[in-house]
C-alpha atoms as a PDB file:
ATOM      1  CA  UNK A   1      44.127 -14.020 -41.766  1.00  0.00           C
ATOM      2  CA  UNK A   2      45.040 -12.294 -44.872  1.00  0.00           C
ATOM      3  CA  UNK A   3      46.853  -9.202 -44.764  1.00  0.00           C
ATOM      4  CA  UNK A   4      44.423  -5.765 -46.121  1.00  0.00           C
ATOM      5  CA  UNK A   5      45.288  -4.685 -48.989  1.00  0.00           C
ATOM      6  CA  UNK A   6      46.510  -0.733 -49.163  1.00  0.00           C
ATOM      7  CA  UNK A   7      44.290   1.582 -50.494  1.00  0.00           C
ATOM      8  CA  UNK A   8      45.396   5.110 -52.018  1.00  0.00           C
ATOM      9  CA  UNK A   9      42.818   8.329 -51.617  1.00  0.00           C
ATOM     10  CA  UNK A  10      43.164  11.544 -52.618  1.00  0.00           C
ATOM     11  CA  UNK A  11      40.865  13.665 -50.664  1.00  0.00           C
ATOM     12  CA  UNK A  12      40.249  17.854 -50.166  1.00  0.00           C
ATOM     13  CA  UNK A  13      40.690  19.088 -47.202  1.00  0.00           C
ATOM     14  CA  UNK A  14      40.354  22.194 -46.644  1.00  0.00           C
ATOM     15  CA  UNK A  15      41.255  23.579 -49.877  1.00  0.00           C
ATOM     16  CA  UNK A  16      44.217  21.293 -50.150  1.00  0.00           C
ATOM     17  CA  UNK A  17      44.505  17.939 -51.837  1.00  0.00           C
ATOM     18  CA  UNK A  18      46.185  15.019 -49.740  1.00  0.00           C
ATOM     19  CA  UNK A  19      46.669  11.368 -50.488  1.00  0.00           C
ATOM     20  CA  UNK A  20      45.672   9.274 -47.843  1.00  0.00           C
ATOM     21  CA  UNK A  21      47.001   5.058 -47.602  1.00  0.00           C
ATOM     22  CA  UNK A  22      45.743   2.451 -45.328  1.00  0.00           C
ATOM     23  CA  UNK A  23      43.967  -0.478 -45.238  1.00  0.00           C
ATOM     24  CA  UNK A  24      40.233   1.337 -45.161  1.00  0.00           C
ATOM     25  CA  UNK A  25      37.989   1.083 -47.742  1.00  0.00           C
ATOM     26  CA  UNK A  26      38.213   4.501 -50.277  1.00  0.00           C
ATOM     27  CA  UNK A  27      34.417   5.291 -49.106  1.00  0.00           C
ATOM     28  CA  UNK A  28      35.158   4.964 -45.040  1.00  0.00           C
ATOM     29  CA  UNK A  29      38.764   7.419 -46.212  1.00  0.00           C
ATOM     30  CA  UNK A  30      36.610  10.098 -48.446  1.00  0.00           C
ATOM     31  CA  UNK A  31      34.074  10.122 -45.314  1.00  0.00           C
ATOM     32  CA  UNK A  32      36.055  10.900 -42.529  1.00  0.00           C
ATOM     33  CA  UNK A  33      38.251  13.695 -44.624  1.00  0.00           C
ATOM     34  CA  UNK A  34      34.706  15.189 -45.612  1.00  0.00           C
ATOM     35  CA  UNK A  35      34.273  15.192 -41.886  1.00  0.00           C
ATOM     36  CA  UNK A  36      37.567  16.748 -40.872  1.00  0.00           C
ATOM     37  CA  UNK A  37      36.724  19.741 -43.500  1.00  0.00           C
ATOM     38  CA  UNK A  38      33.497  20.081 -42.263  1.00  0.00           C
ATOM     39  CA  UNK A  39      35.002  20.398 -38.705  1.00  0.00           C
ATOM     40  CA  UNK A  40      37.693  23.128 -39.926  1.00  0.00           C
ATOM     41  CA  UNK A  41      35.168  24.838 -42.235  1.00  0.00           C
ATOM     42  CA  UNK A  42      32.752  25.199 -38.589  1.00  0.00           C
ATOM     43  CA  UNK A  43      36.068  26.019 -36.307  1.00  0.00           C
ATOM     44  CA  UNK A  44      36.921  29.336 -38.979  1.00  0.00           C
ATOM     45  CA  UNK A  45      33.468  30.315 -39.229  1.00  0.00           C
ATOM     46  CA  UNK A  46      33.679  30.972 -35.443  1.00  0.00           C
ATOM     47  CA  UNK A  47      37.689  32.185 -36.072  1.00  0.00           C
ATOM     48  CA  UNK A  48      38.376  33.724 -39.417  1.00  0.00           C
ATOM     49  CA  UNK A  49      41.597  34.974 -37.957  1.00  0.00           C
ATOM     50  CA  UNK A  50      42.898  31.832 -37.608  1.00  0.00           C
ATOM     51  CA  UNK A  51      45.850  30.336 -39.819  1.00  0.00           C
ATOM     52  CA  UNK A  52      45.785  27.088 -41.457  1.00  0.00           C
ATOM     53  CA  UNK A  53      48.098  25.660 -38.867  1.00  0.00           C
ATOM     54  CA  UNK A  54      46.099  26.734 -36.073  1.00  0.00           C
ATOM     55  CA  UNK A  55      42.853  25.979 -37.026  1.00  0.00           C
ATOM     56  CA  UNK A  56      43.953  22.402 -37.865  1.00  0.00           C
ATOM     57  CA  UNK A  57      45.496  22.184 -34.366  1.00  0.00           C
ATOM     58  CA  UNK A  58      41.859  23.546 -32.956  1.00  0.00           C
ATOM     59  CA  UNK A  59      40.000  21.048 -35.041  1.00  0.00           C
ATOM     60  CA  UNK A  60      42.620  17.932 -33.725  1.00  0.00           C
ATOM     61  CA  UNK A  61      41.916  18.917 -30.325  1.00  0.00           C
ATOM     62  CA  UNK A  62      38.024  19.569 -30.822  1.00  0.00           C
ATOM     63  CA  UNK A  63      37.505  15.736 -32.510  1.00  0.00           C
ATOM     64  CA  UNK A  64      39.871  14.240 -29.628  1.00  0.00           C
ATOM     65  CA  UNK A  65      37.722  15.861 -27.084  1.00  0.00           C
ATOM     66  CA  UNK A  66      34.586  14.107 -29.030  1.00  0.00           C
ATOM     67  CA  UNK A  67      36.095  11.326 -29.508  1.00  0.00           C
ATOM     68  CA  UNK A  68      36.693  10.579 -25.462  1.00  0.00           C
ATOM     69  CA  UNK A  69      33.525  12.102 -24.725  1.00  0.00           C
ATOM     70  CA  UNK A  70      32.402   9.057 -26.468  1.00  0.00           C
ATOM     71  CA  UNK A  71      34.624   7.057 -24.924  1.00  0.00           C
ATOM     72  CA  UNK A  72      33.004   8.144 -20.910  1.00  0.00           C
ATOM     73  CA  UNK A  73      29.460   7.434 -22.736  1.00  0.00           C
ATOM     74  CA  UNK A  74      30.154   3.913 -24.389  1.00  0.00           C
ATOM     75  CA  UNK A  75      32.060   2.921 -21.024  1.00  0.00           C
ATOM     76  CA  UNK A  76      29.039   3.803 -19.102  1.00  0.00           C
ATOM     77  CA  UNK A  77      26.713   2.375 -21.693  1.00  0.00           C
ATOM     78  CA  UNK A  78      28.458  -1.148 -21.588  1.00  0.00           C
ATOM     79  CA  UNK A  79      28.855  -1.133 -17.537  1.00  0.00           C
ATOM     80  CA  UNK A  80      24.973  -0.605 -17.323  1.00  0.00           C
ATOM     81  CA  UNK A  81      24.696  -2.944 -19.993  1.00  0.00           C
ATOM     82  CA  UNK A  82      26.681  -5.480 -18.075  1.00  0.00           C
ATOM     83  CA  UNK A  83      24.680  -4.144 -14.931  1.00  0.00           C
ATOM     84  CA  UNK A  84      21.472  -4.761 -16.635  1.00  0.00           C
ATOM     85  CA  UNK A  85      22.161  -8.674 -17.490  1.00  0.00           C
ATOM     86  CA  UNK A  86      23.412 -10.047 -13.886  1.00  0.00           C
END
């Protein structure tokens, strides 16, 4: 298998523009840093008093939590999946 070829992004988050690399295409990069600004934008509307480092601490923990949240729901999805065709 051929190895991906590196892809660079420049993306805003935040107010702040960073250059993302990796093997994604630009469109999947652009979308999830439109997601993590979204998620920071939400966090300080809740938290104005909240620095930059916080709030991106906040919003790391918040999309982990989501993210294995997920994880519990596809795990019981695929073991009543697996249930379901016995």
């Amino acid at each position: 298998m051929a190895d991906k070829e590196k892809v660079r992004v420049s993306v805003m988050i935040y107010g702040k523009q960073y250059t993302i690399s990796g093997t994604e295409p630009a469109e999947h990069v652009m979308k999830v840093a439109g997601t993590v600004d979204k998620k920071m934008r939400e966090i300080y509307s809740v938290n104005p008093n909240l620095n930059t480092e916080s709030l991106a601490v906040l919003t790391a923990v918040n999309s982990i939590h989501d993210y294995m949240k997920l994880q519990e729901e596809y795990h019981l999805l695929l073991k009543e999946f697996n249930r379901l065709k016995d």
